[in-house]
N, C-alpha and C. Protein backbone atom coordinates (compact mmCIF):
# COMPACT_ATOMS: atom_id res chain seq x y z
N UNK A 1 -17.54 9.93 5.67
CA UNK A 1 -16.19 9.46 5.54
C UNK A 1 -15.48 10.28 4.49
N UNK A 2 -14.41 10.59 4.50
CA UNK A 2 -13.51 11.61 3.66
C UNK A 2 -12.58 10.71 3.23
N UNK A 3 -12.38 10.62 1.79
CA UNK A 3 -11.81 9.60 0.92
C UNK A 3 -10.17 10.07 0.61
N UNK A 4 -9.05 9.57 0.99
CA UNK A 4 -7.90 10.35 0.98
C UNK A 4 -7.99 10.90 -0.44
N UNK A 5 -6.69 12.10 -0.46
CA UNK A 5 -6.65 12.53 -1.54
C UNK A 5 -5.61 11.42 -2.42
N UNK A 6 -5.68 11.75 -3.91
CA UNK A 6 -4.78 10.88 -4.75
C UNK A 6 -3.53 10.76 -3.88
N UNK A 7 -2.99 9.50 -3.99
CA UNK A 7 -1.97 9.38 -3.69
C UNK A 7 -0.73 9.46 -4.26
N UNK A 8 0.72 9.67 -4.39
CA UNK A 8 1.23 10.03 -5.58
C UNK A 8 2.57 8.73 -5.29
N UNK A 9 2.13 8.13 -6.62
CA UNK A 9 2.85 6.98 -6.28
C UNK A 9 4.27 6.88 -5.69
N UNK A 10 5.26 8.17 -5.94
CA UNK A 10 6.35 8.22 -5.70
C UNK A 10 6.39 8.58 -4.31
N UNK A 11 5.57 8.11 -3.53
CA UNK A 11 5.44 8.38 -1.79
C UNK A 11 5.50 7.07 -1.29
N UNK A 12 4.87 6.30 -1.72
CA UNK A 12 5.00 5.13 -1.57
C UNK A 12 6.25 4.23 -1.42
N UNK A 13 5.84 3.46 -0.38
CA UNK A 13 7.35 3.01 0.05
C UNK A 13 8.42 2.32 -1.07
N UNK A 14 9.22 2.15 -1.17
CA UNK A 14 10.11 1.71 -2.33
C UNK A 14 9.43 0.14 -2.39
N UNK A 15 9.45 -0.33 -1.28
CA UNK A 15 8.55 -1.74 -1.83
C UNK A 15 7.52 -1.81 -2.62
N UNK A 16 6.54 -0.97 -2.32
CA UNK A 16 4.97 -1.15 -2.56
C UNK A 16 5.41 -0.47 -4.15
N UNK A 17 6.07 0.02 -4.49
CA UNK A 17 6.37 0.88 -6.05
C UNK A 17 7.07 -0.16 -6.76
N UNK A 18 8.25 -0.82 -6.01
CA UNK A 18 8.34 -2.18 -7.03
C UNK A 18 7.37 -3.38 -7.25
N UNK A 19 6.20 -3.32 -6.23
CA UNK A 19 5.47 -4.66 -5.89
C UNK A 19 4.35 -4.54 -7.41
N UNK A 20 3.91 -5.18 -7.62
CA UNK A 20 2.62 -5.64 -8.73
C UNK A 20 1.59 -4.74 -8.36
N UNK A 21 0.75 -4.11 -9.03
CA UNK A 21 -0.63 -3.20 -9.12
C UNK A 21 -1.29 -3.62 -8.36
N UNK A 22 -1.22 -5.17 -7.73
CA UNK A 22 -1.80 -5.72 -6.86
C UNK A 22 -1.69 -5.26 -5.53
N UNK A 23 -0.18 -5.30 -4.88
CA UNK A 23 0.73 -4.82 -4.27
C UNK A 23 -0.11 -3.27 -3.91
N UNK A 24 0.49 -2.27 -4.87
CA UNK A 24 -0.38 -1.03 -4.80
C UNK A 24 -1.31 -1.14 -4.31
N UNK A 25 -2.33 -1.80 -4.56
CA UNK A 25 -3.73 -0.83 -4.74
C UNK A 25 -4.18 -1.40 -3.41
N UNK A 26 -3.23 -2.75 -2.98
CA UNK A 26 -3.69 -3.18 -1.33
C UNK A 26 -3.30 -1.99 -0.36
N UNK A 27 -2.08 -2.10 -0.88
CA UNK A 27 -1.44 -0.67 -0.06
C UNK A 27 -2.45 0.59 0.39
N UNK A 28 -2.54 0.86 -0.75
CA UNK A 28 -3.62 1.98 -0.74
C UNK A 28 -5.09 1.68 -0.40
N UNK A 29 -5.18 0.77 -0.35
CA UNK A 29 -6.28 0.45 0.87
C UNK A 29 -6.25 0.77 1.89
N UNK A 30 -5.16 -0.03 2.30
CA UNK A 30 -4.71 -0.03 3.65
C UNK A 30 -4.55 1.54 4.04
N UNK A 31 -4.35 2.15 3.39
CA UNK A 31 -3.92 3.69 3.41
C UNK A 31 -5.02 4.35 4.00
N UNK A 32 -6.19 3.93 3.37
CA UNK A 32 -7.65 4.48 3.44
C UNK A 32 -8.63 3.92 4.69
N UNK A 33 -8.19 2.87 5.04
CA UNK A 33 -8.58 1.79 6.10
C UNK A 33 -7.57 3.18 7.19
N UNK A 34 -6.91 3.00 7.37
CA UNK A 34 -5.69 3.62 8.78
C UNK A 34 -6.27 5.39 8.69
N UNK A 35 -6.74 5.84 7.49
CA UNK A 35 -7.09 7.16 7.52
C UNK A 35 -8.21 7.27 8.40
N UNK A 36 -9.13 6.28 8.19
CA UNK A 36 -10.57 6.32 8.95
C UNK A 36 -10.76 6.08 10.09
N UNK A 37 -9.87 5.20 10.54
CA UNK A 37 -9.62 4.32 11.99
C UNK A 37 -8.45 5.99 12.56
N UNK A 38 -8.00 6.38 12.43
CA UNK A 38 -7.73 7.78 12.62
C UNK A 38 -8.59 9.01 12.89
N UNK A 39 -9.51 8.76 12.01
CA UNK A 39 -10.45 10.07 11.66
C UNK A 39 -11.56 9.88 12.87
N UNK A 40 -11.39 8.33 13.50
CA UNK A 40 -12.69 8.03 14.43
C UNK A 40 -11.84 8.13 15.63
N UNK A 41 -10.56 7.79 15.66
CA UNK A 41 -9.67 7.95 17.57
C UNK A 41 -9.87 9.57 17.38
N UNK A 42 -9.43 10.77 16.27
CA UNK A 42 -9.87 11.96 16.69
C UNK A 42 -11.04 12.63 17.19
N UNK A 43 -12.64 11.76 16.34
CA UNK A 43 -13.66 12.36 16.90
C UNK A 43 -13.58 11.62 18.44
N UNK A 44 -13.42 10.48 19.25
CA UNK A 44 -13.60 10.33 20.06
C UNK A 44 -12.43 11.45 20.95
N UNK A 45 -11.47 11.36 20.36
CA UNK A 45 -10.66 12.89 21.25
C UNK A 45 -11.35 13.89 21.17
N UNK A 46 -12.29 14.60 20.29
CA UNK A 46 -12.47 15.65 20.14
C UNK A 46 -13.56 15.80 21.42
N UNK A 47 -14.13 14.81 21.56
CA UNK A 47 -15.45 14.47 22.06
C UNK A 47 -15.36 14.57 23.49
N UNK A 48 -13.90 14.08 24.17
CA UNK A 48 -13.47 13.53 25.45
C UNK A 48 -13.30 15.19 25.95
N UNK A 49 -12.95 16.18 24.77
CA UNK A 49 -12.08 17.75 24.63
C UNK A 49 -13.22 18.34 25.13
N UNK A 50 -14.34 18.11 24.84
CA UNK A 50 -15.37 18.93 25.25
C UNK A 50 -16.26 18.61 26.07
N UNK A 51 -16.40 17.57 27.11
CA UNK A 51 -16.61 17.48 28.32
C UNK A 51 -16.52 18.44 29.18
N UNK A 52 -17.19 18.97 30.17
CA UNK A 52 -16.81 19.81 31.33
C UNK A 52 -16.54 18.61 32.35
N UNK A 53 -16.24 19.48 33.77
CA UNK A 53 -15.42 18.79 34.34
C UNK A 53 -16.29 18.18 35.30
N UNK A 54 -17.59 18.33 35.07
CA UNK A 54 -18.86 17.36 35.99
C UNK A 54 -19.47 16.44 35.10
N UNK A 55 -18.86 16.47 33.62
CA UNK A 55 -19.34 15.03 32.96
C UNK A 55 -20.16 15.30 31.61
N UNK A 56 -20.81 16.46 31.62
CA UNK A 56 -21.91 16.94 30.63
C UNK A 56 -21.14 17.45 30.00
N UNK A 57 -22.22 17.38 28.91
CA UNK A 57 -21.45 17.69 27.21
C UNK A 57 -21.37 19.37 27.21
N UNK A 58 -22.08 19.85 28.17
CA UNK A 58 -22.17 21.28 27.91
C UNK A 58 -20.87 22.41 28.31
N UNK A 59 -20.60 22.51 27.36
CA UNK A 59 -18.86 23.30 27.32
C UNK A 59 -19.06 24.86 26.91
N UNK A 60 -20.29 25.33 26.83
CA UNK A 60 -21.13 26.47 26.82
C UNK A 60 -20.56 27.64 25.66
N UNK A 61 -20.27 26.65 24.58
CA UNK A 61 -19.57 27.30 23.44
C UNK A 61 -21.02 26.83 22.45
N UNK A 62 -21.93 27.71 22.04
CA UNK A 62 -23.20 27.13 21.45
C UNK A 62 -23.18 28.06 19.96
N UNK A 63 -22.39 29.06 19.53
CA UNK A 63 -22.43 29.64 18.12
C UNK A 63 -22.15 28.50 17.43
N UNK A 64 -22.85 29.08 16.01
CA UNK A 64 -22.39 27.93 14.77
C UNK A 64 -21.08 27.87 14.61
N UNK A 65 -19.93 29.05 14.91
CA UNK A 65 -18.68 28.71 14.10
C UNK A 65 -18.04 27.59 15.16
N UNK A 66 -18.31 28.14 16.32
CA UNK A 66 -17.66 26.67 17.12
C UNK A 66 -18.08 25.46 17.06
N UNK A 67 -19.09 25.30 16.68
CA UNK A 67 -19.43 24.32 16.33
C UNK A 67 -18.81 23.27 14.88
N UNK A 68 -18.89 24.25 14.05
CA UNK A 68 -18.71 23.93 13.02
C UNK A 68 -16.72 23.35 13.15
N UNK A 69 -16.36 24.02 13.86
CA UNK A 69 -15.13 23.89 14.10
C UNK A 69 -14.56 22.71 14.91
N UNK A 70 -15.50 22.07 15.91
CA UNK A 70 -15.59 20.98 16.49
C UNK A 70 -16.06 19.77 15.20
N UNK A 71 -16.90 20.03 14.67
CA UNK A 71 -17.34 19.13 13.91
C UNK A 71 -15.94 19.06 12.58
N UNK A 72 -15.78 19.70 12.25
CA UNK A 72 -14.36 19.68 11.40
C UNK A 72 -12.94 18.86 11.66
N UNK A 73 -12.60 19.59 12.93
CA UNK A 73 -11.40 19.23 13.16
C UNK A 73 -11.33 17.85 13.31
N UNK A 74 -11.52 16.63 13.56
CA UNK A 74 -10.71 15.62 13.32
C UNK A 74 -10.56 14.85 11.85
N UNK A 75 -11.66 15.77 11.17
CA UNK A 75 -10.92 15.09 9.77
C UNK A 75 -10.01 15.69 9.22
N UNK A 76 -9.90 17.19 9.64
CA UNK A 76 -8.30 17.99 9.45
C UNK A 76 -7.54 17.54 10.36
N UNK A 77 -7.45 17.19 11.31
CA UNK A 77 -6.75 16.62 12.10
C UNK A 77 -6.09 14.88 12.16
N UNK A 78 -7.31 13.90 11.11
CA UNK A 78 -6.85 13.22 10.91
C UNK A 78 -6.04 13.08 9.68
N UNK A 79 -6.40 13.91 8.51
CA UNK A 79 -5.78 14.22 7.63
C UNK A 79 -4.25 14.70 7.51
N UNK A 80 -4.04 15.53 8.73
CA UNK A 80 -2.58 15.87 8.82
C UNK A 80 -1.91 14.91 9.58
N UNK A 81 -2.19 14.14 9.85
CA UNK A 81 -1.51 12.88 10.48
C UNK A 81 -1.09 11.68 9.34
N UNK A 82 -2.46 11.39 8.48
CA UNK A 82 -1.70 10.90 7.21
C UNK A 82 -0.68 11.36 6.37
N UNK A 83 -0.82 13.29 6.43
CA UNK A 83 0.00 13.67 5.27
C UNK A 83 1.47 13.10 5.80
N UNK A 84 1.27 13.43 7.04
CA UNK A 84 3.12 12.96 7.82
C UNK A 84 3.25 11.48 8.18
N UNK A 85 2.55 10.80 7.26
CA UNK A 85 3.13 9.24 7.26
C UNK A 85 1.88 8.66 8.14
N UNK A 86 1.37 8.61 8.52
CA UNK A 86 0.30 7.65 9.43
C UNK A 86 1.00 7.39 10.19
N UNK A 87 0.02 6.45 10.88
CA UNK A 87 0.59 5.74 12.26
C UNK A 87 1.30 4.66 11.79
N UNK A 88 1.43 4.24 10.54
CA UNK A 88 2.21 2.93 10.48
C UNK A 88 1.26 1.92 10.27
N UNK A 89 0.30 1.85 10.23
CA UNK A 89 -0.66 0.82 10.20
C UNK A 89 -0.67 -0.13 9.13
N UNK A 90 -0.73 1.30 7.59
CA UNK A 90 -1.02 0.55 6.33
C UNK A 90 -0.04 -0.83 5.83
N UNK A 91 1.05 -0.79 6.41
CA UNK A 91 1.84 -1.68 5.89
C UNK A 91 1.59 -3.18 6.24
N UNK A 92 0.81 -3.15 7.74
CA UNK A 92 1.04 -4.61 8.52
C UNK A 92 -0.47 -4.45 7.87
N UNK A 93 -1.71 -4.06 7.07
CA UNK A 93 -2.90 -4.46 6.76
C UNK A 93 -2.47 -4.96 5.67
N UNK A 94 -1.62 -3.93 4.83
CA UNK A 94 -1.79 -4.28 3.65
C UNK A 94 -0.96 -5.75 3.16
N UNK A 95 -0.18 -6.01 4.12
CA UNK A 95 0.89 -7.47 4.28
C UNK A 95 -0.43 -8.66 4.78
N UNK A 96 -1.44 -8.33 5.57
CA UNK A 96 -2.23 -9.23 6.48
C UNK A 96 -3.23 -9.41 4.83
N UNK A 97 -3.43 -8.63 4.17
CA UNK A 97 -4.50 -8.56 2.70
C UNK A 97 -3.36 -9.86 2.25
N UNK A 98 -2.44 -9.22 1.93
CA UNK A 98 -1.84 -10.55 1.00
C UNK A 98 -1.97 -11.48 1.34
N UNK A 99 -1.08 -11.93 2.54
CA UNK A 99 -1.12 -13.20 3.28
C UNK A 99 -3.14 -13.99 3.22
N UNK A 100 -3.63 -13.05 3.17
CA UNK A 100 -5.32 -13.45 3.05
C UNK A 100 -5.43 -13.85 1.73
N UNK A 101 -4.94 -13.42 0.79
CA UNK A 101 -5.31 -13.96 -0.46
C UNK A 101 -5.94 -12.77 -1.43
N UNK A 102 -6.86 -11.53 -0.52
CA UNK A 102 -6.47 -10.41 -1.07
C UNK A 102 -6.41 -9.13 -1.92
């Protein structure tokens, strides 16, 4: 699992920056929760990407760098999806944390 990078508070939505440390740090949970649940819909894309077209995994790309490059990309890939805001997720977790108690 790849732990987001610092977050810089002045990104944060104008709510979550006026809300209590409490507020924050749910937020930023939630931040880290939506990164991962991201980072796993990409490996299953990545996964669906390299199928051939009779079903087998064998896509006949067998060097290390392709490999290594398959194995990479959805945490760069989920990563650049957080940098540009996420899917929207963190806000309705981090609201569902409060309402929980939290």
């Amino acid at each position: 699992m790849s732990a987001l990078p610092p977050i810089d508070d002045r990104l944060l939505p104008a709510d979550v920056r006026a809300g209590s440390d409490a507020d924050q740090a749910r937020y930023k949970t939630a931040l880290s929760f939506e990164r991962e649940l991201v980072e796993q819909l990409t490996q299953q894309l990545a996964s669906t990407a390299t199928t051939s077209a009779d079903g087998s995994d064998d896509d006949g790309s067998g060097d290390a760098a392709t490999s290594l490059y398959q194995q990479e990309m959805p945490g760069v890939l989920a990563d650049s999806i957080m940098q540009a805001g996420g899917l929207g997720l963190a806000r309705t977790v981090a609201q569902a944390m409060k309402e929980a108690g939290q």
